[in-house]
N, C-alpha and C. Protein backbone atom coordinates (compact mmCIF):
# COMPACT_ATOMS: atom_id res chain seq x y z
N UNK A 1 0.84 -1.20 0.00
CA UNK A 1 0.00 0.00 0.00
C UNK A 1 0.87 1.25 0.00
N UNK A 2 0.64 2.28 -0.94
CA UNK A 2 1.56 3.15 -1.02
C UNK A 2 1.00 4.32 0.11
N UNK A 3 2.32 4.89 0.28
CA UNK A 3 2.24 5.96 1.16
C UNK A 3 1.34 7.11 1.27
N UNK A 4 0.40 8.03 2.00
CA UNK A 4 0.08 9.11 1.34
C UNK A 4 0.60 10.00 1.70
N UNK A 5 0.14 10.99 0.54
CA UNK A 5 0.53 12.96 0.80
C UNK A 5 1.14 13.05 1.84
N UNK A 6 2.60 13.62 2.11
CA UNK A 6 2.67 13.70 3.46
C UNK A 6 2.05 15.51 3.87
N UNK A 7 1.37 16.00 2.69
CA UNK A 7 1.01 17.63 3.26
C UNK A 7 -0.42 17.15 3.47
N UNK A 8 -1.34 16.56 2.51
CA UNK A 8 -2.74 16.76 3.07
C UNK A 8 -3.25 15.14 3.36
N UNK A 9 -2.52 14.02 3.22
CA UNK A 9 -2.71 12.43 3.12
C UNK A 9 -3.24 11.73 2.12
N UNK A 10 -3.79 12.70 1.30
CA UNK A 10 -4.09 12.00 0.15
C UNK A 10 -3.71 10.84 -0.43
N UNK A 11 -3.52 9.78 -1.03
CA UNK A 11 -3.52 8.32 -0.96
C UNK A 11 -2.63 8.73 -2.58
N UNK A 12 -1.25 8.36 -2.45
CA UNK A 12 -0.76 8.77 -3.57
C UNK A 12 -0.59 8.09 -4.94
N UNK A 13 -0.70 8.97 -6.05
CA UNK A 13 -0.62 7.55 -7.73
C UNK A 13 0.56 6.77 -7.40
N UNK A 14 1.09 5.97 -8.43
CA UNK A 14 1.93 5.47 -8.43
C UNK A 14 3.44 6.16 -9.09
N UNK A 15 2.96 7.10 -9.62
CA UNK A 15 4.11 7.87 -10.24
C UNK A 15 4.48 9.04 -9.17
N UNK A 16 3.53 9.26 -7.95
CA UNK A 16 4.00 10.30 -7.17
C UNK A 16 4.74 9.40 -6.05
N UNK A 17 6.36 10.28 -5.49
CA UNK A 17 6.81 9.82 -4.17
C UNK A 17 6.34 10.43 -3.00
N UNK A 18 6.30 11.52 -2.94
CA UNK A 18 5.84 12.20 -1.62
C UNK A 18 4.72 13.00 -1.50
N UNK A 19 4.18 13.72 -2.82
CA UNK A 19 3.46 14.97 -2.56
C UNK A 19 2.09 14.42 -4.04
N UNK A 20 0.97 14.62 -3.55
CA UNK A 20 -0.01 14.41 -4.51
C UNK A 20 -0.04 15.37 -5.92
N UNK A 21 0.61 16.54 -5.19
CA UNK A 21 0.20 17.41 -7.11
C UNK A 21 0.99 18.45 -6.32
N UNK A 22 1.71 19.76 -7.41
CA UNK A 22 1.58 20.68 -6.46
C UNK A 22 1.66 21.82 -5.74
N UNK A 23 0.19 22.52 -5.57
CA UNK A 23 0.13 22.61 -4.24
C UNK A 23 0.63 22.22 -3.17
N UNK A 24 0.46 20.87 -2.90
CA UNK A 24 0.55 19.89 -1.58
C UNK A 24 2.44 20.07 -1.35
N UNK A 25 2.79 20.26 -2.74
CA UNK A 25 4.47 20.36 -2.52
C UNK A 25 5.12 21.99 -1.98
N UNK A 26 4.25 22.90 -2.66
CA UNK A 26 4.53 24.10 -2.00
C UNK A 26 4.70 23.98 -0.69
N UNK A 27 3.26 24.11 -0.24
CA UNK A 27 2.59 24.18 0.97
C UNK A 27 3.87 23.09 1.97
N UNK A 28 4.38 21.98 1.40
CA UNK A 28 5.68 21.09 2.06
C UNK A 28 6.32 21.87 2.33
N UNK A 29 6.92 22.59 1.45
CA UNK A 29 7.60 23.37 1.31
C UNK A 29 8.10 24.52 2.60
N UNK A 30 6.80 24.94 2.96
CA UNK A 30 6.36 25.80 3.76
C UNK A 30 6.69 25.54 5.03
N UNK A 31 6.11 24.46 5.48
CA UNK A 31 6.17 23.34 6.17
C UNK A 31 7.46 23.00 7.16
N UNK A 32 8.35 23.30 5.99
CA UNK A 32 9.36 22.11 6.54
C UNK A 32 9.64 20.87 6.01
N UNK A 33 8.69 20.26 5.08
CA UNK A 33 8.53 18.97 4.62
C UNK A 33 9.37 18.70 3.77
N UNK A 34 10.40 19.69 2.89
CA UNK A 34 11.28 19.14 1.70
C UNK A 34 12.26 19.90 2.44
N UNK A 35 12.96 19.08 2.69
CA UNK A 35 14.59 19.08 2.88
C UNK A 35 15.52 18.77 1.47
N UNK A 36 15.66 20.03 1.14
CA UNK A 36 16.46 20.33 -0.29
C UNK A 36 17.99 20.49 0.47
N UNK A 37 19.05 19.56 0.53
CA UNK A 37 20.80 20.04 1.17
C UNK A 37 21.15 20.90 -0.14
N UNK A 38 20.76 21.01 -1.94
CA UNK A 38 20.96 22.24 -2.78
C UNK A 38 22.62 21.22 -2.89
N UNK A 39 23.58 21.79 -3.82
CA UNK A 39 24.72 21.76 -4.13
C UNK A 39 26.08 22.28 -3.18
N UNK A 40 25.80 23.12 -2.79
CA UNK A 40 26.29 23.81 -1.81
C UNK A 40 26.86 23.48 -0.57
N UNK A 41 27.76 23.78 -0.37
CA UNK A 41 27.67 23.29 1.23
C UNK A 41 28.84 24.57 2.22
N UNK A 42 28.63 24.66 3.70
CA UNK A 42 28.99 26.05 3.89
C UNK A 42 30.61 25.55 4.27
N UNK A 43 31.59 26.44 3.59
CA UNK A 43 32.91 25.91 3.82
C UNK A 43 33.39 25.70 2.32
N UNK A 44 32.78 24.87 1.65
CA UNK A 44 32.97 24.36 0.26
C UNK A 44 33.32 25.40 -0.46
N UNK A 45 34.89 25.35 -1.57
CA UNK A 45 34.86 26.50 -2.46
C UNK A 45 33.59 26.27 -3.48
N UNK A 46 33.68 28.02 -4.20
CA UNK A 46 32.82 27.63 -4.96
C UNK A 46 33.51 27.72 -6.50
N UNK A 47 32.95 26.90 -7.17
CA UNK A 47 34.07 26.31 -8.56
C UNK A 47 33.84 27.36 -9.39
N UNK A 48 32.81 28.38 -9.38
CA UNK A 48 33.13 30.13 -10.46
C UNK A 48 33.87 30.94 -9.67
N UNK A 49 34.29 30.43 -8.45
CA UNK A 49 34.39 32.14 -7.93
C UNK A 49 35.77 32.64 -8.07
N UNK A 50 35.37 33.64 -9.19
CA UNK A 50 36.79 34.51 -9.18
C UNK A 50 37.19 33.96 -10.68
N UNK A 51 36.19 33.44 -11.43
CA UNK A 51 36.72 32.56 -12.83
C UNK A 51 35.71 33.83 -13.89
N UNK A 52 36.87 34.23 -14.56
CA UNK A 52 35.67 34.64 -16.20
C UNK A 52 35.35 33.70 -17.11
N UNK A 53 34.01 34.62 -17.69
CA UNK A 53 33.75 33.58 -18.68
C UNK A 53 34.93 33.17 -19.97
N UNK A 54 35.06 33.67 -19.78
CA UNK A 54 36.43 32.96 -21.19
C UNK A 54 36.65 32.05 -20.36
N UNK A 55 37.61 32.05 -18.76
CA UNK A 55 38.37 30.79 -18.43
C UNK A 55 37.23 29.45 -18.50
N UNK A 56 35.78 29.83 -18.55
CA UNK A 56 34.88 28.20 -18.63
C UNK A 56 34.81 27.99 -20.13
N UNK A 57 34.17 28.88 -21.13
CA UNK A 57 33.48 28.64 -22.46
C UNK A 57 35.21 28.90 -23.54
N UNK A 58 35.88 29.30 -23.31
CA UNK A 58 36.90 29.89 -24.05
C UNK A 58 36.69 31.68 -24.50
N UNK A 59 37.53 32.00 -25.00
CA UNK A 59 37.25 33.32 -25.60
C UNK A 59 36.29 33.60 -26.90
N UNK A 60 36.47 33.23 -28.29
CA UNK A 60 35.28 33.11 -29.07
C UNK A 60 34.20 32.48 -28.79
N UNK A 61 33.32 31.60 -27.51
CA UNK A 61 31.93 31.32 -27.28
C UNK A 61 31.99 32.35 -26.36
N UNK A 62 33.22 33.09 -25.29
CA UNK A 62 32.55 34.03 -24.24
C UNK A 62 31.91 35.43 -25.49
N UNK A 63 32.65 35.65 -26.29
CA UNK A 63 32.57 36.78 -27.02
C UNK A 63 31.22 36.62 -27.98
N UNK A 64 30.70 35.82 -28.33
CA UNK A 64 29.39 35.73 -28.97
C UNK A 64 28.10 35.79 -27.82
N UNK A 65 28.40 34.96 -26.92
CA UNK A 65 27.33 34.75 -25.60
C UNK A 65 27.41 36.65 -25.21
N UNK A 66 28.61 37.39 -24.69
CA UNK A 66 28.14 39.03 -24.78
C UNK A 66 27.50 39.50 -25.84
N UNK A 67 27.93 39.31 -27.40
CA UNK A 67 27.09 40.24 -28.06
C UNK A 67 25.57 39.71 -28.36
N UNK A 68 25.34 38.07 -28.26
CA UNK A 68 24.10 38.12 -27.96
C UNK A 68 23.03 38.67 -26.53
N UNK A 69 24.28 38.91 -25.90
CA UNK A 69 23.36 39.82 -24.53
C UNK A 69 23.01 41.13 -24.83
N UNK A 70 24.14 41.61 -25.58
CA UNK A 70 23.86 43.02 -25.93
C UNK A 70 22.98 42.88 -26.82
N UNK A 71 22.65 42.24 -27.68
CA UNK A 71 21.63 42.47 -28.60
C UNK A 71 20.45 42.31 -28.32
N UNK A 72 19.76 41.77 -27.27
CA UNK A 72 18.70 41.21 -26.61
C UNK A 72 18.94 42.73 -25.89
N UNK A 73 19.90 43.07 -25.31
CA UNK A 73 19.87 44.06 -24.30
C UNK A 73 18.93 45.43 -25.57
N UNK A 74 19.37 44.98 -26.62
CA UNK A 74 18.92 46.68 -27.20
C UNK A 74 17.31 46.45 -27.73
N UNK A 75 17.39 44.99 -28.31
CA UNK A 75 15.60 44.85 -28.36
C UNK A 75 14.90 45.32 -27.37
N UNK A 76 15.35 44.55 -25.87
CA UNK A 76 14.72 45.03 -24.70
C UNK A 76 14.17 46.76 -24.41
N UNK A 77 15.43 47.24 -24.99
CA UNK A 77 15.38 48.96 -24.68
C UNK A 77 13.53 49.35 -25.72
N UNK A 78 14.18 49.04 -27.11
CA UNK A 78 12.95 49.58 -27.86
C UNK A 78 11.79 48.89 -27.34
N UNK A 79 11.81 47.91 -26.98
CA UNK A 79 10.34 47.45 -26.87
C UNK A 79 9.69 48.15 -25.30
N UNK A 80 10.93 48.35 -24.27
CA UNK A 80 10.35 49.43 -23.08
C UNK A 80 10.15 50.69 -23.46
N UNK A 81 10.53 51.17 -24.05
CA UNK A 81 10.41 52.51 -24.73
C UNK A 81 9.25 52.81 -25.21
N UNK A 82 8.71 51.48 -26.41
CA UNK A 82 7.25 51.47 -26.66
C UNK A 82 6.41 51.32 -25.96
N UNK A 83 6.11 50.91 -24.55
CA UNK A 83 5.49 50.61 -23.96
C UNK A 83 5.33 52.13 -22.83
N UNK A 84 5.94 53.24 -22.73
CA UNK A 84 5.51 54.19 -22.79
C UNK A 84 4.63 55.31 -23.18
N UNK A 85 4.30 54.57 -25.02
CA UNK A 85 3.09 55.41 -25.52
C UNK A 85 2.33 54.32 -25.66
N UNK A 86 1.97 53.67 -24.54
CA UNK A 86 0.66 52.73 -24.81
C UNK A 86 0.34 53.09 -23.22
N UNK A 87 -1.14 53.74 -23.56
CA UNK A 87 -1.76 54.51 -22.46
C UNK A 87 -2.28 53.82 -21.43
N UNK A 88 -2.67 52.34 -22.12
CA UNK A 88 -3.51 51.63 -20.92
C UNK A 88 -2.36 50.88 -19.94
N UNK A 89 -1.51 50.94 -20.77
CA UNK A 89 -0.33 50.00 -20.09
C UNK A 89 0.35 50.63 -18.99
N UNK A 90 0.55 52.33 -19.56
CA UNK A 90 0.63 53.27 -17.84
C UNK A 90 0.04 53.26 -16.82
N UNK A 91 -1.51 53.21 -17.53
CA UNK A 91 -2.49 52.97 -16.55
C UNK A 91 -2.59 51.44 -15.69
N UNK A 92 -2.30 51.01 -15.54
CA UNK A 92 -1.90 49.39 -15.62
C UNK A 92 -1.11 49.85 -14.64
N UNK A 93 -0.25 50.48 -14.69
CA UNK A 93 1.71 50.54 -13.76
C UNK A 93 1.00 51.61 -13.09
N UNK A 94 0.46 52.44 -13.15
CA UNK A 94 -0.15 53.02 -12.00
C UNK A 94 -1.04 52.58 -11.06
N UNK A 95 -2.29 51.28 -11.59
CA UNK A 95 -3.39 50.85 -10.63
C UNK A 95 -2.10 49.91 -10.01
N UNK A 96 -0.83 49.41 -10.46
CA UNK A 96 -0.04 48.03 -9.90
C UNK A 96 0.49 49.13 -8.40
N UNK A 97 0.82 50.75 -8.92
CA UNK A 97 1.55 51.27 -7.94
C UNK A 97 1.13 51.80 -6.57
N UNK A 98 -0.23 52.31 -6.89
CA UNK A 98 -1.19 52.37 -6.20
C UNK A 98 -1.64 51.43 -5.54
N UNK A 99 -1.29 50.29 -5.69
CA UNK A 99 -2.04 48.94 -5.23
C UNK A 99 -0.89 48.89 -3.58
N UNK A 100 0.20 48.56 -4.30
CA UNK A 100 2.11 48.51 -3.66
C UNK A 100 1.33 49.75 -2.13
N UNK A 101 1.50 50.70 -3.19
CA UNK A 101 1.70 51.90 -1.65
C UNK A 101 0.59 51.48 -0.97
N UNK A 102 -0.64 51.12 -0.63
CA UNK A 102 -1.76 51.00 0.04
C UNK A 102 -1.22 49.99 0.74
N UNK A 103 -0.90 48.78 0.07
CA UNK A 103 -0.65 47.68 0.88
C UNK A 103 0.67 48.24 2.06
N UNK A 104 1.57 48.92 1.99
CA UNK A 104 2.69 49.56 2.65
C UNK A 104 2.19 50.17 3.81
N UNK A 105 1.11 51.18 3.00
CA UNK A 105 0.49 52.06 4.26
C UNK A 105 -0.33 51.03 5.38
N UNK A 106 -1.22 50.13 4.53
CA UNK A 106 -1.95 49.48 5.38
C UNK A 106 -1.21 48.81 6.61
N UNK A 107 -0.05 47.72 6.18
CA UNK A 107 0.80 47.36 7.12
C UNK A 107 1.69 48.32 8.07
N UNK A 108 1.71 49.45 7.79
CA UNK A 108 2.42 49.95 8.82
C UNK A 108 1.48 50.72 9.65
N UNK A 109 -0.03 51.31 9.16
CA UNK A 109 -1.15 51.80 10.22
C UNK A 109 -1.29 50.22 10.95
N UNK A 110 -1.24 49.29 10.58
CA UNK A 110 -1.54 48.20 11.58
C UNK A 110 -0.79 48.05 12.47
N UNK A 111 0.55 47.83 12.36
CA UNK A 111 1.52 47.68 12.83
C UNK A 111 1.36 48.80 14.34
N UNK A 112 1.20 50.14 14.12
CA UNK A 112 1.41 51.13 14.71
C UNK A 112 -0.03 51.13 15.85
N UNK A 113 -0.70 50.35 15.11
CA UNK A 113 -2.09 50.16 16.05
C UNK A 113 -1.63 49.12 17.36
N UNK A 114 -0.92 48.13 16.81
CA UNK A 114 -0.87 47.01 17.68
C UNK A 114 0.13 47.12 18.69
N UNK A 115 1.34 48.77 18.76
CA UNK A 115 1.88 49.07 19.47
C UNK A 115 3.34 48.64 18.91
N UNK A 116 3.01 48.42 17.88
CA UNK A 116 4.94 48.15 16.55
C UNK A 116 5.53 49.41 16.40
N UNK A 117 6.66 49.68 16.63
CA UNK A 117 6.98 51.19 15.76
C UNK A 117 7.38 50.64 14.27
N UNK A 118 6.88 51.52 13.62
CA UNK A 118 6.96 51.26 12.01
C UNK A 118 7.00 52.47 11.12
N UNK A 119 8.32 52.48 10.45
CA UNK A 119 8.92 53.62 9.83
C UNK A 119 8.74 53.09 8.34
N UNK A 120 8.13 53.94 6.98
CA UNK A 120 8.01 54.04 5.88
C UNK A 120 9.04 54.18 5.08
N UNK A 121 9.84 53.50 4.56
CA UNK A 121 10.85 53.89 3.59
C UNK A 121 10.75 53.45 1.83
N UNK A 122 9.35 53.04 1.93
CA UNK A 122 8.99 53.07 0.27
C UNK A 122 9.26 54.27 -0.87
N UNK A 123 9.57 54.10 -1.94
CA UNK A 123 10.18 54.55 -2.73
C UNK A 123 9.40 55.72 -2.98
N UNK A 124 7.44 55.42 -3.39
CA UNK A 124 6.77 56.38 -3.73
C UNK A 124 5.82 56.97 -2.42
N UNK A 125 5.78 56.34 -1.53
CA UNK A 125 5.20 56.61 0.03
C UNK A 125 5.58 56.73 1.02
N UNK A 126 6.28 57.48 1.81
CA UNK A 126 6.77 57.99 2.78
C UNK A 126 6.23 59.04 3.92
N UNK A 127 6.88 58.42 5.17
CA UNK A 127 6.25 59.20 6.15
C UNK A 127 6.52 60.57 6.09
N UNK A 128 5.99 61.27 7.22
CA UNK A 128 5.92 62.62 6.76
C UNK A 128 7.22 63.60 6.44
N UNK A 129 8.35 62.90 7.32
CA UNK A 129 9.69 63.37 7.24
C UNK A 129 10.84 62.00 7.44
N UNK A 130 11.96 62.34 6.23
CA UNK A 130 12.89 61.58 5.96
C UNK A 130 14.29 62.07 6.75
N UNK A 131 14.56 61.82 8.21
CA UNK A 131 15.52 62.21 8.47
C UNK A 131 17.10 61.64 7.57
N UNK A 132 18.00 62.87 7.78
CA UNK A 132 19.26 62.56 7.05
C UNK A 132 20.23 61.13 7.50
N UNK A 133 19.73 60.66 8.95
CA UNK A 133 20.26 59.63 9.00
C UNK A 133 19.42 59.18 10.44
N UNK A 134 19.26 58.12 11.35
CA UNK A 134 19.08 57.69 11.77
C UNK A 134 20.16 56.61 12.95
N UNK A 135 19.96 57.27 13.77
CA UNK A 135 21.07 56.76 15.02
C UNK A 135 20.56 55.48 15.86
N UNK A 136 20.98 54.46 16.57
CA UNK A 136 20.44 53.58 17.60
C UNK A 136 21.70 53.30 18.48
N UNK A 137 21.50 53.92 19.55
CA UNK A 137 22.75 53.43 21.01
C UNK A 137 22.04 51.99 22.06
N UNK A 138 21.19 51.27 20.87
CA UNK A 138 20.55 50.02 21.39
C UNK A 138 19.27 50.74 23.11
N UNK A 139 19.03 51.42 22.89
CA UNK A 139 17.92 51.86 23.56
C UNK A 139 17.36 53.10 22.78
N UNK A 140 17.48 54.22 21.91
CA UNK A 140 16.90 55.22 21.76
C UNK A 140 17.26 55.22 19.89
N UNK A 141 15.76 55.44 19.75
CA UNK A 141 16.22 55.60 18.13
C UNK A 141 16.24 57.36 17.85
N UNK A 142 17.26 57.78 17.62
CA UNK A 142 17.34 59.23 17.11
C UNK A 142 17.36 59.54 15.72
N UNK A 143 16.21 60.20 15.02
CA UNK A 143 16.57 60.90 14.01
C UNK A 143 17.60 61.87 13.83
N UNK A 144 18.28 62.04 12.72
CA UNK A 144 19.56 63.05 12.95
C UNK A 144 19.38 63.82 11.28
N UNK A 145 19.20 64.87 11.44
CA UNK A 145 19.27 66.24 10.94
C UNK A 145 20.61 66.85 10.73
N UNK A 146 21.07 67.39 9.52
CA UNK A 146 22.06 68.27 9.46
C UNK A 146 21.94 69.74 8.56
N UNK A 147 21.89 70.44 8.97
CA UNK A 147 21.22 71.47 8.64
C UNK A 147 22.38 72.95 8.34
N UNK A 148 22.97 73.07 7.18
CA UNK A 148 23.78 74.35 6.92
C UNK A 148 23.19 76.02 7.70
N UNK A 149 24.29 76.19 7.61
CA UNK A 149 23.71 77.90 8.46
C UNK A 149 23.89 78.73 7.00
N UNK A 150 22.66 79.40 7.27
CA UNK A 150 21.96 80.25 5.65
C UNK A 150 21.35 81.40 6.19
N UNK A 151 21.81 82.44 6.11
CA UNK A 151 21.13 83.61 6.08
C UNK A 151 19.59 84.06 6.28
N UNK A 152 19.48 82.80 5.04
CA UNK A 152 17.88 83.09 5.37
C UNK A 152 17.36 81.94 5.74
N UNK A 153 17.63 81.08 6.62
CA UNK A 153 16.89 80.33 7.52
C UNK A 153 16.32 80.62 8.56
N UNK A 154 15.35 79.76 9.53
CA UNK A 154 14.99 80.34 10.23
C UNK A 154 16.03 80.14 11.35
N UNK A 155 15.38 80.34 12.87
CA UNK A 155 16.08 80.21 14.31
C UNK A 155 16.41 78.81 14.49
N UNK A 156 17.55 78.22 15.01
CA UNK A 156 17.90 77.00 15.38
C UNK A 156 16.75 76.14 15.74
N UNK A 157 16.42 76.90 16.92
CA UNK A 157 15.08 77.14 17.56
C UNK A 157 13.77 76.17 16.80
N UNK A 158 13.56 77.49 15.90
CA UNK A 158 12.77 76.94 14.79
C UNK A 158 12.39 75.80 13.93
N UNK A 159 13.69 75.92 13.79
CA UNK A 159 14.17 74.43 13.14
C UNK A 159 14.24 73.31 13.54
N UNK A 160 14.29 73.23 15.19
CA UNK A 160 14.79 72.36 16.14
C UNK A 160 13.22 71.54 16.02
N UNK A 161 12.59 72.49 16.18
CA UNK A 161 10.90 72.52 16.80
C UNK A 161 10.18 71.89 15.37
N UNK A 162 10.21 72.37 14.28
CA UNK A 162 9.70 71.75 13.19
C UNK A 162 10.50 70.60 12.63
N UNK A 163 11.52 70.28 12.78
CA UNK A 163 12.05 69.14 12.14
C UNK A 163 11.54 67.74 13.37
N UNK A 164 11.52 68.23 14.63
CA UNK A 164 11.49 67.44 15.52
C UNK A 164 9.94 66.53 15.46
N UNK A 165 9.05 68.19 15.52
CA UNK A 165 7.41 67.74 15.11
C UNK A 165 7.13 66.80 13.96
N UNK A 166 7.91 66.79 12.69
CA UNK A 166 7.80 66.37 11.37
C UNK A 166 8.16 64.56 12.19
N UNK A 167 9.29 64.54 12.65
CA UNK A 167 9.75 62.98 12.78
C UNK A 167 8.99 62.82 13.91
N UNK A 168 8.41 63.15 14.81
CA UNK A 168 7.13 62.49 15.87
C UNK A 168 6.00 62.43 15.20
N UNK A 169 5.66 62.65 14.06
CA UNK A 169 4.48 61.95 13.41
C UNK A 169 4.48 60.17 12.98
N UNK A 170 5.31 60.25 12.87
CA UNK A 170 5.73 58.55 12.24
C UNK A 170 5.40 57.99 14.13
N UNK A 171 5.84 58.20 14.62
CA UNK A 171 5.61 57.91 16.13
C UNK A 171 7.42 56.61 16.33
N UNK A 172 8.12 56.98 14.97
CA UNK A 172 8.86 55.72 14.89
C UNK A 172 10.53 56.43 16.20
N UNK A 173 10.32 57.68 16.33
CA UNK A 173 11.48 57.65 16.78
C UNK A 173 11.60 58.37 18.12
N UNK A 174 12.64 58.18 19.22
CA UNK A 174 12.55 58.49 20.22
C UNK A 174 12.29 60.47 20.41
N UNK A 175 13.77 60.79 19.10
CA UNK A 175 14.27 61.99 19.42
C UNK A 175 14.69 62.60 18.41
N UNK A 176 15.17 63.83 18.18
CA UNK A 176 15.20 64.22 16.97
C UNK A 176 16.71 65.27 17.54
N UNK A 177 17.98 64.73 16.74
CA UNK A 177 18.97 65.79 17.05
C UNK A 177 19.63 66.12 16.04
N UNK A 178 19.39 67.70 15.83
CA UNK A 178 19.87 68.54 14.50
C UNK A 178 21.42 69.09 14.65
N UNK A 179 22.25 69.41 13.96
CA UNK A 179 23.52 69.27 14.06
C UNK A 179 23.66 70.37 13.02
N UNK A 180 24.08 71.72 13.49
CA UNK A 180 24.12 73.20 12.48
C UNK A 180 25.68 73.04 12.03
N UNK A 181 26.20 73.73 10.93
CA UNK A 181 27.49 73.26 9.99
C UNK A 181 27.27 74.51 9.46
N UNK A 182 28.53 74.75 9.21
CA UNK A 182 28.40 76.51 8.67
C UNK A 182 29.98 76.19 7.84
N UNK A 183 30.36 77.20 6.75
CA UNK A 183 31.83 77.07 6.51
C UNK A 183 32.16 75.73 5.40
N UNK A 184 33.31 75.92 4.93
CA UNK A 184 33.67 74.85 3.67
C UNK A 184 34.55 73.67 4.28
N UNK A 185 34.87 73.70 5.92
CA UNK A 185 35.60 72.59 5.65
C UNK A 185 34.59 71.27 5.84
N UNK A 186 35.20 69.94 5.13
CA UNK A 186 34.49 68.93 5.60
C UNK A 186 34.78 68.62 6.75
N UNK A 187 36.29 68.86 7.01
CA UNK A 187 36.60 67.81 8.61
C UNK A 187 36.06 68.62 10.04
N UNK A 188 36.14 69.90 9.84
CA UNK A 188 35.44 70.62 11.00
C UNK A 188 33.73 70.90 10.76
N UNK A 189 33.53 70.55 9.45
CA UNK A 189 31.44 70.03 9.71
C UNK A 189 31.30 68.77 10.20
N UNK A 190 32.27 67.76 10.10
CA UNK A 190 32.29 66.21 10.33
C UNK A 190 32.13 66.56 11.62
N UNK A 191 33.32 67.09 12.16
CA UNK A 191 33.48 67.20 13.60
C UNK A 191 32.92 67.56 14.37
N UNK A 192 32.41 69.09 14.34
CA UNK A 192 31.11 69.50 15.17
C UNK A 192 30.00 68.80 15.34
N UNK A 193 29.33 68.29 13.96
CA UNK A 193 28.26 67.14 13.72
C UNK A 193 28.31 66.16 14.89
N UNK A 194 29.24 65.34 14.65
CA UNK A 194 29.79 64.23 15.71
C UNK A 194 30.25 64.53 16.99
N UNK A 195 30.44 65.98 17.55
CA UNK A 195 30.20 66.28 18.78
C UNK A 195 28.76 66.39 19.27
N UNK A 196 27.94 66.95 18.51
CA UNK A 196 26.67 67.60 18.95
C UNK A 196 25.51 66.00 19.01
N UNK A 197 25.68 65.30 18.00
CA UNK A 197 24.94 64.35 17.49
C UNK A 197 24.88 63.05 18.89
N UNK A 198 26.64 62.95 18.94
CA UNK A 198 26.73 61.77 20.01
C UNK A 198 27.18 62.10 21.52
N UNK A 199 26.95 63.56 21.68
CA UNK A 199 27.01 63.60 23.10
C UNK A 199 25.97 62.68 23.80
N UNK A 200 26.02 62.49 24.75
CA UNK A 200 25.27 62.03 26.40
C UNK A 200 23.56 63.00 26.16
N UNK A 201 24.58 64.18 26.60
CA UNK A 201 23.50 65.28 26.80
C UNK A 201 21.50 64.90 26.33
């Protein structure tokens, strides 16, 4: 009597070993159920690495295998190119993009409901402010600001207060510390920065 399905038990044909159809093999998959060891193993060199294609195919098959890439590469171009004046097809890449950002937003209003901090870094959807970098001393996440001195800016002050408000909307970060730079050198903007940024204080 042959074995069944080991994902749903199904009573298997005779041409199947483990999985009825599949689904049932994904879902193994998922599981735990297929133990694939792959070619690989960790330690093992690996037999391309550091080899060009000439040293496997020779030089005249490496040199035809490129210009048939390049030539595929330039079909590729015109045929994306055309697909720019085909209107429904924008429309298409817009309902796909629109689709992307909702699903982004959705998971991170959930996230933020259930008491997750969750920061937006999608390409076309972003939270309300993108700090210049982002600090962690394994307890406090600090946004970090660097901000040139300009004539016509406003008060440190000012700045301190609106950049700070902008990154407490995301709710993602503890603190917000801006770091003023005035002058052409790099190593004394580096420096001040990195006093003000990683003090205690």
């Amino acid at each position: 009597m042959s074995q069944g399905c080991a994902n749903c038990g199904k009573e298997l044909a005779v041409h199947q070993k483990k999985f009825c159809g599949r689904p049932c093999y994904f879902e193994g998959c998922k599981r735990g159920l297929v133990a694939n060891a792959g070619w690989f193993k960790a330690g093992h060199p690996l037999l391309n690495k550091g080899r060009t294609l000439e040293s496997w195919v020779g030089a005249e098959r490496a040199a035809a295998i490129r210009k048939k890439m390049s030539d595929n590469s330039r079909k590729k171009g015109d045929f994306l190119r055309s697909l720019n004046a085909d209107k429904s097809y924008l429309e298409r890449r817009r309902r796909s993009r629109r689709f992307h950002d909702d699903v982004v937003l959705r998971v991170a209003e959930e996230a933020r409901k259930r008491g997750v901090r969750a920061y937006i870094t999608s390409e076309y959807v972003k939270d309300a402010r993108t700090p210049d970098a982002i600090l962690f001393d394994g307890v406090r996440l600090v946004a970090v600001e660097i901000e040139q001195e300009k004539r016509y800016k406003p008060s440190h002050r000012t700045m301190i207060e609106r950049l700070s408000n902008l990154n407490l909307k995301s709710g993602f970060f503890d603190e917000t510390k801006v770091a003023f730079v005035s002058g052409s050198s790099l190593d004394e903007a580096a420096s001040s920065s990195i006093r003000t940024l990683l003090s205690k204080d």
